[in-house]
C-alpha atoms as a PDB file:
ATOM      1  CA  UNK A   1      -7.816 -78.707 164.060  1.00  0.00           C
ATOM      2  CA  UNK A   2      -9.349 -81.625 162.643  1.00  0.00           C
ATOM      3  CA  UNK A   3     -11.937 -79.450 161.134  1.00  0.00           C
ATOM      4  CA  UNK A   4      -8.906 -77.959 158.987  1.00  0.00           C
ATOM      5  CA  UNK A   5      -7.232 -81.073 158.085  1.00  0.00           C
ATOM      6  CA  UNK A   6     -10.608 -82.840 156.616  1.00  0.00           C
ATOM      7  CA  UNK A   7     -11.435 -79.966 154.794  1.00  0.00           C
ATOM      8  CA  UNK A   8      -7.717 -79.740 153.288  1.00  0.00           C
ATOM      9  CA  UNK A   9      -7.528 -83.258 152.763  1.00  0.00           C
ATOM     10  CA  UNK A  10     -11.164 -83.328 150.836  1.00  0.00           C
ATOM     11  CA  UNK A  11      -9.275 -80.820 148.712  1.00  0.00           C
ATOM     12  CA  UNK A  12      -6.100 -81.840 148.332  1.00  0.00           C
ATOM     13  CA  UNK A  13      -6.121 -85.846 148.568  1.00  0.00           C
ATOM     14  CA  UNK A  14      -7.004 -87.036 144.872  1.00  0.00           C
ATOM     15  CA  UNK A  15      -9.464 -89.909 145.633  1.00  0.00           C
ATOM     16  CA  UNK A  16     -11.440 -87.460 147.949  1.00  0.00           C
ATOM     17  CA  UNK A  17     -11.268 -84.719 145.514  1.00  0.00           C
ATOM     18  CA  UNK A  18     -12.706 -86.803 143.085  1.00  0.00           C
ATOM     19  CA  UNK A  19     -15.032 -87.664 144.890  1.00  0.00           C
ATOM     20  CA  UNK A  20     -16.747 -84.352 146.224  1.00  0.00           C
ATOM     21  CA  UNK A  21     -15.513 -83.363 142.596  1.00  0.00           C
ATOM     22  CA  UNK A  22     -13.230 -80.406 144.601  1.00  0.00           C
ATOM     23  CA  UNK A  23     -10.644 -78.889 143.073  1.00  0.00           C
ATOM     24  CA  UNK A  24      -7.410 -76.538 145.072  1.00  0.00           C
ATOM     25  CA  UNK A  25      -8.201 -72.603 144.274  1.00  0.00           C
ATOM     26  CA  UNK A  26      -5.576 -70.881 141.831  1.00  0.00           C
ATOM     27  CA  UNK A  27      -3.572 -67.988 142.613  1.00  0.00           C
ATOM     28  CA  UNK A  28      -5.575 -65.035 141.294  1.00  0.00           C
ATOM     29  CA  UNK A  29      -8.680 -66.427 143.421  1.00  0.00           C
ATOM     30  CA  UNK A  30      -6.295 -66.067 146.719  1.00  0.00           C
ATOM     31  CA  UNK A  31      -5.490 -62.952 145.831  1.00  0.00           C
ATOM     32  CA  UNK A  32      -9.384 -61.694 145.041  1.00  0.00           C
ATOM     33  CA  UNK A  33     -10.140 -63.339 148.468  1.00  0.00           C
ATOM     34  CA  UNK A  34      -7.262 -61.586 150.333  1.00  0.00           C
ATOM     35  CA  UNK A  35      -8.779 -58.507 148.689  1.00  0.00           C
ATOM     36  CA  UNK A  36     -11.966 -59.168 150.004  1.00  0.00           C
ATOM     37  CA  UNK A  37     -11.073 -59.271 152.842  1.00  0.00           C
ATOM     38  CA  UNK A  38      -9.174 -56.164 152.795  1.00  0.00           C
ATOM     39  CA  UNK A  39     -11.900 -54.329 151.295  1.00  0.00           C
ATOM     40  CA  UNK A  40     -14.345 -55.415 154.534  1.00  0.00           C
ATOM     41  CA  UNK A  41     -12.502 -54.772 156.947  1.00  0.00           C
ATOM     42  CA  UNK A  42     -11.774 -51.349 155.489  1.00  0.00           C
ATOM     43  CA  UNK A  43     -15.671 -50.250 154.980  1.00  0.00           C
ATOM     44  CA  UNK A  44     -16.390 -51.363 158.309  1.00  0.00           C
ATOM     45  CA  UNK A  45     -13.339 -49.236 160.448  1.00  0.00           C
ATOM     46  CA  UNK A  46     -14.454 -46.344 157.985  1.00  0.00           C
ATOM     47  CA  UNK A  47     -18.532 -47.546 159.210  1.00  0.00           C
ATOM     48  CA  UNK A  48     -17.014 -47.458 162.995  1.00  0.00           C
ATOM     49  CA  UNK A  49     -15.093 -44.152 163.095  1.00  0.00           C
ATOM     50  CA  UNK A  50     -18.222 -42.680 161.203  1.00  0.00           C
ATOM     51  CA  UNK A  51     -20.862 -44.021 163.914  1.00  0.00           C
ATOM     52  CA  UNK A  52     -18.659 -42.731 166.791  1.00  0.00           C
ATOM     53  CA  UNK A  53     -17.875 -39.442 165.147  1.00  0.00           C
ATOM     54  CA  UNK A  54     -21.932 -39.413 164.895  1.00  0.00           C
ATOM     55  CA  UNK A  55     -22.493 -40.337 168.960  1.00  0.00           C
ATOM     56  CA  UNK A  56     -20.057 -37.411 169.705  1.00  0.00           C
ATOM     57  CA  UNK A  57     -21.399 -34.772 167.734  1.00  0.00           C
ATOM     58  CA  UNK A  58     -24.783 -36.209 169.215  1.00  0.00           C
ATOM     59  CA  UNK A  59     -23.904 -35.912 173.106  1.00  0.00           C
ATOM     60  CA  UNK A  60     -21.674 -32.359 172.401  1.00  0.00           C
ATOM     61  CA  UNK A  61     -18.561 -33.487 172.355  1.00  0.00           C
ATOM     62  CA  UNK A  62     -15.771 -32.502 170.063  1.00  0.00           C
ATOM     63  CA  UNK A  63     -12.990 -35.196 171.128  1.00  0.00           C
ATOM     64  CA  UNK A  64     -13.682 -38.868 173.003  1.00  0.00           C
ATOM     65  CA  UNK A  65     -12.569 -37.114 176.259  1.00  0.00           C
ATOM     66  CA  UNK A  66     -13.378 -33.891 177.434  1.00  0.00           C
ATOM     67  CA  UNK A  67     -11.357 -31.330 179.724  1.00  0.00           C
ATOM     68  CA  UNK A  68     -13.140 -32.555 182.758  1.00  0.00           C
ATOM     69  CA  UNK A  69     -12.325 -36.213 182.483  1.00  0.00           C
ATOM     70  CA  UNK A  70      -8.266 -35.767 181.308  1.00  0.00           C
ATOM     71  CA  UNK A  71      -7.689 -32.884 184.390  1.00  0.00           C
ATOM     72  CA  UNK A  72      -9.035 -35.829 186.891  1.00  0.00           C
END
């Protein structure tokens, strides 16, 4: 918590800004962050469901549980 105020008050405060010569991000940047973001975390489910599709095929099976382990 004090990690997050220092850093928003280097940012934020107008002598400290000055100082570390920071400036707040604009709106469009948020967005291409939040996007980003989005775009990660998309390519690595995809990365995910690919590598476990991959270990199934591998060990023979064609769902994540077989007949034998749902009938027990």
């Amino acid at each position: 918590m004090i990690e997050l105020i220092g850093i928003i008050s280097i940012i934020h405060v107008p002598y400290l800004a000055d100082i570390f010569n920071h400036s707040p991000l604009s709106a469009w940047m948020w967005i291409g962050l939040g996007l980003n973001a989005l775009v990660l975390y998309s390519i690595e489910w995809i990365r995910k469901a690919v590598v476990r599709g991959y270990k199934n095929v591998r060990n023979g099976k064609t769902s994540a549980l077989s007949l034998q382990e749902v009938g027990q």
